[in-house]
N, C-alpha and C. Protein backbone atom coordinates (compact mmCIF):
# COMPACT_ATOMS: atom_id res chain seq x y z
N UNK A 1 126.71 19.96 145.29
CA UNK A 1 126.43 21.07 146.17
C UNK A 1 125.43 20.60 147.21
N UNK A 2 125.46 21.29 148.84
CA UNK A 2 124.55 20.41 149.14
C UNK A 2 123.82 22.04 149.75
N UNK A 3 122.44 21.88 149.96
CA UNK A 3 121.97 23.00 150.35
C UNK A 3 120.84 22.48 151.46
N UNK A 4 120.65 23.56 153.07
CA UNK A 4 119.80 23.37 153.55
C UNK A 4 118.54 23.80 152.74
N UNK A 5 117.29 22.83 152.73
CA UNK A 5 115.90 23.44 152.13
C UNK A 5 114.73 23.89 153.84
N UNK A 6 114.23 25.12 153.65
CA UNK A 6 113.49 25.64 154.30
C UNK A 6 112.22 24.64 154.75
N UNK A 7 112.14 24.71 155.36
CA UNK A 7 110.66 24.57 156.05
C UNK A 7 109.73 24.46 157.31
N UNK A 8 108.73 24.30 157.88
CA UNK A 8 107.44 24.19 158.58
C UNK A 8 107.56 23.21 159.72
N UNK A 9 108.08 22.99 160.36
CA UNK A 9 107.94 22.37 161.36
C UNK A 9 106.10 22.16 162.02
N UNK A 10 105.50 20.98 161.61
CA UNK A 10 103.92 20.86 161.71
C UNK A 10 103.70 19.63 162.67
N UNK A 11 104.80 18.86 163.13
CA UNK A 11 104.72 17.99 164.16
C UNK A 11 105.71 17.67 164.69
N UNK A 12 105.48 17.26 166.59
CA UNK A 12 107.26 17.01 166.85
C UNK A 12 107.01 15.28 167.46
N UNK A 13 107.38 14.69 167.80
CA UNK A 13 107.22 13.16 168.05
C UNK A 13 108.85 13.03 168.41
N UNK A 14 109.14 13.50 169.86
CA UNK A 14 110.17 13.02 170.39
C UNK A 14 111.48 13.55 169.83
N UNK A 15 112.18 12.93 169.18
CA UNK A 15 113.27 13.56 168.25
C UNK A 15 113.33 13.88 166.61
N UNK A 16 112.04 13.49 166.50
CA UNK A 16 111.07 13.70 164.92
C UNK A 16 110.39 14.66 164.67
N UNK A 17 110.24 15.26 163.61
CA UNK A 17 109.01 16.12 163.03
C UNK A 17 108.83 16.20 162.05
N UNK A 18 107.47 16.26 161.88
CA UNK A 18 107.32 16.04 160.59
C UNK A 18 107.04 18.02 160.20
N UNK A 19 108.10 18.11 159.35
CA UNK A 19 108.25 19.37 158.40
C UNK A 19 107.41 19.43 157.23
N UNK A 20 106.88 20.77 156.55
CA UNK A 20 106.26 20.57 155.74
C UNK A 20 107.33 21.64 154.42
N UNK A 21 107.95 21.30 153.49
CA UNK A 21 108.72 22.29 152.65
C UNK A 21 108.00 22.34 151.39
N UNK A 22 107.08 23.78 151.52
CA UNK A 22 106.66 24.24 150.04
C UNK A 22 105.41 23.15 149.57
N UNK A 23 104.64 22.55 150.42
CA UNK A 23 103.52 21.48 150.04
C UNK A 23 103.54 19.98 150.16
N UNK A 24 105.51 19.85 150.58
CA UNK A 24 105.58 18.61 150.49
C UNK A 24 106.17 18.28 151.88
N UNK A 25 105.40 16.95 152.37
CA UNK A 25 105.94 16.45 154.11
C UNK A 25 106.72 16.11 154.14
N UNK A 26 107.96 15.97 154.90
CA UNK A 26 109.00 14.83 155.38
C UNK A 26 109.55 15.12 156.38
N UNK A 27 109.82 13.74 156.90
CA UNK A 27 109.82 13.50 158.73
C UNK A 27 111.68 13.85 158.76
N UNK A 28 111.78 14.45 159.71
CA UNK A 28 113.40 15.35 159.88
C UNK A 28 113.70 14.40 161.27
N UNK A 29 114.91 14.74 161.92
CA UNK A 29 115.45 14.04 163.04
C UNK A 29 116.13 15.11 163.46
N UNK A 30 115.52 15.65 164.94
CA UNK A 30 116.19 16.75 165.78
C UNK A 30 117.41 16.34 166.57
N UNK A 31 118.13 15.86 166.06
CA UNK A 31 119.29 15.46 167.11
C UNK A 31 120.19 16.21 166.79
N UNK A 32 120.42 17.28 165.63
CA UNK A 32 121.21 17.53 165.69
C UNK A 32 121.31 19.27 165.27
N UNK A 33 120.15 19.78 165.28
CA UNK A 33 118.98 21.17 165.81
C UNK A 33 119.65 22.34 166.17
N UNK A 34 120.80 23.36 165.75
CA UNK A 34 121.13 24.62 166.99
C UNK A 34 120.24 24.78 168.07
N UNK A 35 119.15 24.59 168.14
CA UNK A 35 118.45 25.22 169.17
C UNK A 35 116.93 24.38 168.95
N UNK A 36 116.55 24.24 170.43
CA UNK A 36 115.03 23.55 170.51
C UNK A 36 114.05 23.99 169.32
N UNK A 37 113.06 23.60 168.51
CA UNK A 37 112.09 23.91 168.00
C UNK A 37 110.98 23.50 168.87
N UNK A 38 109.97 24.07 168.01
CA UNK A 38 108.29 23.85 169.13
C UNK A 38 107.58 23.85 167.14
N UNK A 39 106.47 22.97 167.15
CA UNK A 39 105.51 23.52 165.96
C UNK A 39 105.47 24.64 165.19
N UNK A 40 105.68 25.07 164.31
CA UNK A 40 105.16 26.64 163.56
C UNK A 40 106.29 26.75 163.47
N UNK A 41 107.63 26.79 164.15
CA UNK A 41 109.15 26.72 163.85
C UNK A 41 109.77 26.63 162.71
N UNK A 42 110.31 27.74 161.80
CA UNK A 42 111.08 27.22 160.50
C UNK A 42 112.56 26.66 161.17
N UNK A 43 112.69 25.61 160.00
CA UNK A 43 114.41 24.89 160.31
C UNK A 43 114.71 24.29 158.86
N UNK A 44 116.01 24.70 158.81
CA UNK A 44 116.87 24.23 157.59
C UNK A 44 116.78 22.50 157.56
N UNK A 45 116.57 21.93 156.49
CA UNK A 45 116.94 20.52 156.52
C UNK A 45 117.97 20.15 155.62
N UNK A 46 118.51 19.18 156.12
CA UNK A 46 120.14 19.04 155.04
C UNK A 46 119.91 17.01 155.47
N UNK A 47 119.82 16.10 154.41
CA UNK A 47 119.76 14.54 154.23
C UNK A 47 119.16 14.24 155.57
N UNK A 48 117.53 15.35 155.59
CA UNK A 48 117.36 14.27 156.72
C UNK A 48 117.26 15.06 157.84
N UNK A 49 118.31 15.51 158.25
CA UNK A 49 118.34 16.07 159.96
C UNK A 49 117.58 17.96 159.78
N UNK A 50 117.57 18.42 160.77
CA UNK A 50 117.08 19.95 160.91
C UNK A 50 118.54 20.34 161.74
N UNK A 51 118.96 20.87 160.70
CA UNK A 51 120.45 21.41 161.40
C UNK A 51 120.12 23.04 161.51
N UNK A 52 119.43 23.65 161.63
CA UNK A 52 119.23 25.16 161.78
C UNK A 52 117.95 25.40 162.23
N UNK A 53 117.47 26.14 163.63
CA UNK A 53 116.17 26.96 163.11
C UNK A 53 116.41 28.23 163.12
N UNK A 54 115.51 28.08 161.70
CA UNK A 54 115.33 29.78 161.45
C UNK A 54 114.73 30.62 162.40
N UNK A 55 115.47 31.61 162.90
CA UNK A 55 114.70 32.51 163.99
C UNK A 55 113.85 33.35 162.76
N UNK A 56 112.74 33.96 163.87
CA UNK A 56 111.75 34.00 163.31
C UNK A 56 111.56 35.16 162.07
N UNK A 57 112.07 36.26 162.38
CA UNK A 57 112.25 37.46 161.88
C UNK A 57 113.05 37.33 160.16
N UNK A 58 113.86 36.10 160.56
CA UNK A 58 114.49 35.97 159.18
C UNK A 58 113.72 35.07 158.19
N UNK A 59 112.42 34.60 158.45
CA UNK A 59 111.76 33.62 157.71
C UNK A 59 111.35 33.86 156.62
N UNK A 60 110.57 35.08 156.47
CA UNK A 60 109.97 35.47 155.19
C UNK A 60 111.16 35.91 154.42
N UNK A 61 112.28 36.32 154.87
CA UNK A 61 113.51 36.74 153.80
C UNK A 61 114.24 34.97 153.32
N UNK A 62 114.12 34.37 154.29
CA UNK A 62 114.56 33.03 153.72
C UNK A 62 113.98 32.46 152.70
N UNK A 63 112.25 32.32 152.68
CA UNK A 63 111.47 31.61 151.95
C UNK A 63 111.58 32.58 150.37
N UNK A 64 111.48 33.91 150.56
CA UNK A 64 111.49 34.31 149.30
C UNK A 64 112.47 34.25 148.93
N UNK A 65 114.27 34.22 149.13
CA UNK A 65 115.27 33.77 148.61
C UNK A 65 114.87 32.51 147.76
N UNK A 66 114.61 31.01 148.57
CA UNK A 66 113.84 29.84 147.58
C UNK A 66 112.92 30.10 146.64
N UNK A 67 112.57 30.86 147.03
CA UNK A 67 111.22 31.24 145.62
C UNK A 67 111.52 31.45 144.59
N UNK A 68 112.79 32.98 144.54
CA UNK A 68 113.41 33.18 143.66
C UNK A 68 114.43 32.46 143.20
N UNK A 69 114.95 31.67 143.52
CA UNK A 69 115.95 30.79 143.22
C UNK A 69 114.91 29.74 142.17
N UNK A 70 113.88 29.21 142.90
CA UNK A 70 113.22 28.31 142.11
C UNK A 70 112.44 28.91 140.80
N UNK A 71 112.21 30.09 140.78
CA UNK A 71 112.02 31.25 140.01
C UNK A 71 112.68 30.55 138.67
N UNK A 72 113.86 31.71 139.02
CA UNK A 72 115.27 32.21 137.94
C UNK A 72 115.61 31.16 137.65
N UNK A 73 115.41 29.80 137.97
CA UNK A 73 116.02 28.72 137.54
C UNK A 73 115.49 28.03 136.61
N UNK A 74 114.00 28.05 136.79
CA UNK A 74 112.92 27.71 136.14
C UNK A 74 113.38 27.22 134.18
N UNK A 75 113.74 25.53 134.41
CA UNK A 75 114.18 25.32 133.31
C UNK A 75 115.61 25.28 132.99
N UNK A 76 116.57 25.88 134.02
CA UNK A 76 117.97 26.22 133.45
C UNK A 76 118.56 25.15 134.16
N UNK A 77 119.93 25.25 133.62
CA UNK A 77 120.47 24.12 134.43
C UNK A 77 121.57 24.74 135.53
N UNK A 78 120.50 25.26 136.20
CA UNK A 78 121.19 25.65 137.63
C UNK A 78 121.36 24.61 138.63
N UNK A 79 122.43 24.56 139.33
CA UNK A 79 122.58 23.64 139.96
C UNK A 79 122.46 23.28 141.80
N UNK A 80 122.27 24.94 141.95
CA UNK A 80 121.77 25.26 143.21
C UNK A 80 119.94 25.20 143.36
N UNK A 81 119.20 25.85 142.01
CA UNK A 81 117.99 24.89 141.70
C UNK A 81 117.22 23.69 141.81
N UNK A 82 118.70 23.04 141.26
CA UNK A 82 118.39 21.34 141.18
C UNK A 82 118.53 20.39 142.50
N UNK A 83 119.04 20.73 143.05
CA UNK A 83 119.80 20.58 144.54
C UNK A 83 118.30 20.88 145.51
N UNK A 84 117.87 21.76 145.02
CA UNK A 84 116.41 22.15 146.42
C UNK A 84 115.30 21.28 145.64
N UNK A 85 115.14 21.15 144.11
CA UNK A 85 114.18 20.65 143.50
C UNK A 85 114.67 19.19 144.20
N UNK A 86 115.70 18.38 144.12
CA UNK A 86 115.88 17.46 144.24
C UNK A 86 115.60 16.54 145.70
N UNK A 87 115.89 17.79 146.79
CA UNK A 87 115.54 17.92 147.73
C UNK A 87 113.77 17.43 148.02
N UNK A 88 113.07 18.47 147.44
CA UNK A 88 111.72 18.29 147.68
C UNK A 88 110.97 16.99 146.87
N UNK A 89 111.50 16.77 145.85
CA UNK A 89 111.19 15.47 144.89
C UNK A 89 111.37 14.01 146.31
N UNK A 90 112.35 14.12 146.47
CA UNK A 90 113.15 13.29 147.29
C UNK A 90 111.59 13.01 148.65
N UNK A 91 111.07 13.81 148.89
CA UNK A 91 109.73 13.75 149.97
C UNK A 91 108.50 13.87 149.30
N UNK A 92 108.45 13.16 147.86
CA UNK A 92 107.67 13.06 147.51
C UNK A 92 106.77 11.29 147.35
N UNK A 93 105.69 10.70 147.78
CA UNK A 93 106.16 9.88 147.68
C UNK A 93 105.60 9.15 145.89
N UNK A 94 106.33 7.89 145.82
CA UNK A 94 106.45 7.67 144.72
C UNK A 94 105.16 6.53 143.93
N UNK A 95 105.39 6.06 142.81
CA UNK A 95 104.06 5.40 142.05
C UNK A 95 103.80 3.85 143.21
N UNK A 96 102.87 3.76 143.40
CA UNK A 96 102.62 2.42 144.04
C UNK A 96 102.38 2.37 145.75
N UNK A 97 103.38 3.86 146.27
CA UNK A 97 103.43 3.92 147.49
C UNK A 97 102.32 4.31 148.36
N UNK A 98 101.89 4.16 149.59
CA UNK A 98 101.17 4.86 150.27
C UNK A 98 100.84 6.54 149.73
N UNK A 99 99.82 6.96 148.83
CA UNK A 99 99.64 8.19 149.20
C UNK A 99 100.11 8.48 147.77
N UNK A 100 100.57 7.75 147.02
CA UNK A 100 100.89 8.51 146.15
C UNK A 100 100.71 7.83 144.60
């Protein structure tokens, strides 16, 4: 399954930004964006790119959808769960690395 994960748009660097989803950073690639972002901007991320921004009004209904999803899943073997967990793991960085 593949799912866009929500997040923060907190820097832009040309065709880059660095997004922030739920505590964790990772740098996205706007090339391929519905529509311009600016900072403070929510946008869907899917392997990498920001293929959606969330207009604004729909944000807080987006983020609490993830919440609850990460909620109700909590432990199960949901697979739409595992897919956003896997997502955010994935921008985490790992033993040995810079930062982590």
């Amino acid at each position: 399954m593949c799912l866009g994960v929500p997040g923060k748009v907190i820097a832009i660097d040309g065709l880059k930004a660095t997004v922030d989803f739920f505590g964790v950073q990772r740098e996205l690639r706007l090339d391929i964006v519905d529509q311009p972002v600016q900072v403070g901007d929510y946008v869907l991320n899917h392997v990498g790119y920001a293929i959606r921004r969330i207009p604004p009004e729909e944000v807080g209904e987006t983020l609490a959808l993830f919440d609850q999803i990460l909620r109700e899943a909590a432990g199960a073997e949901d697979l739409m769960a595992a897919d956003v967990r896997g997502e955010l793991a994935a921008g985490k960085p790992g033993p040995g690395s810079a930062g982590g």
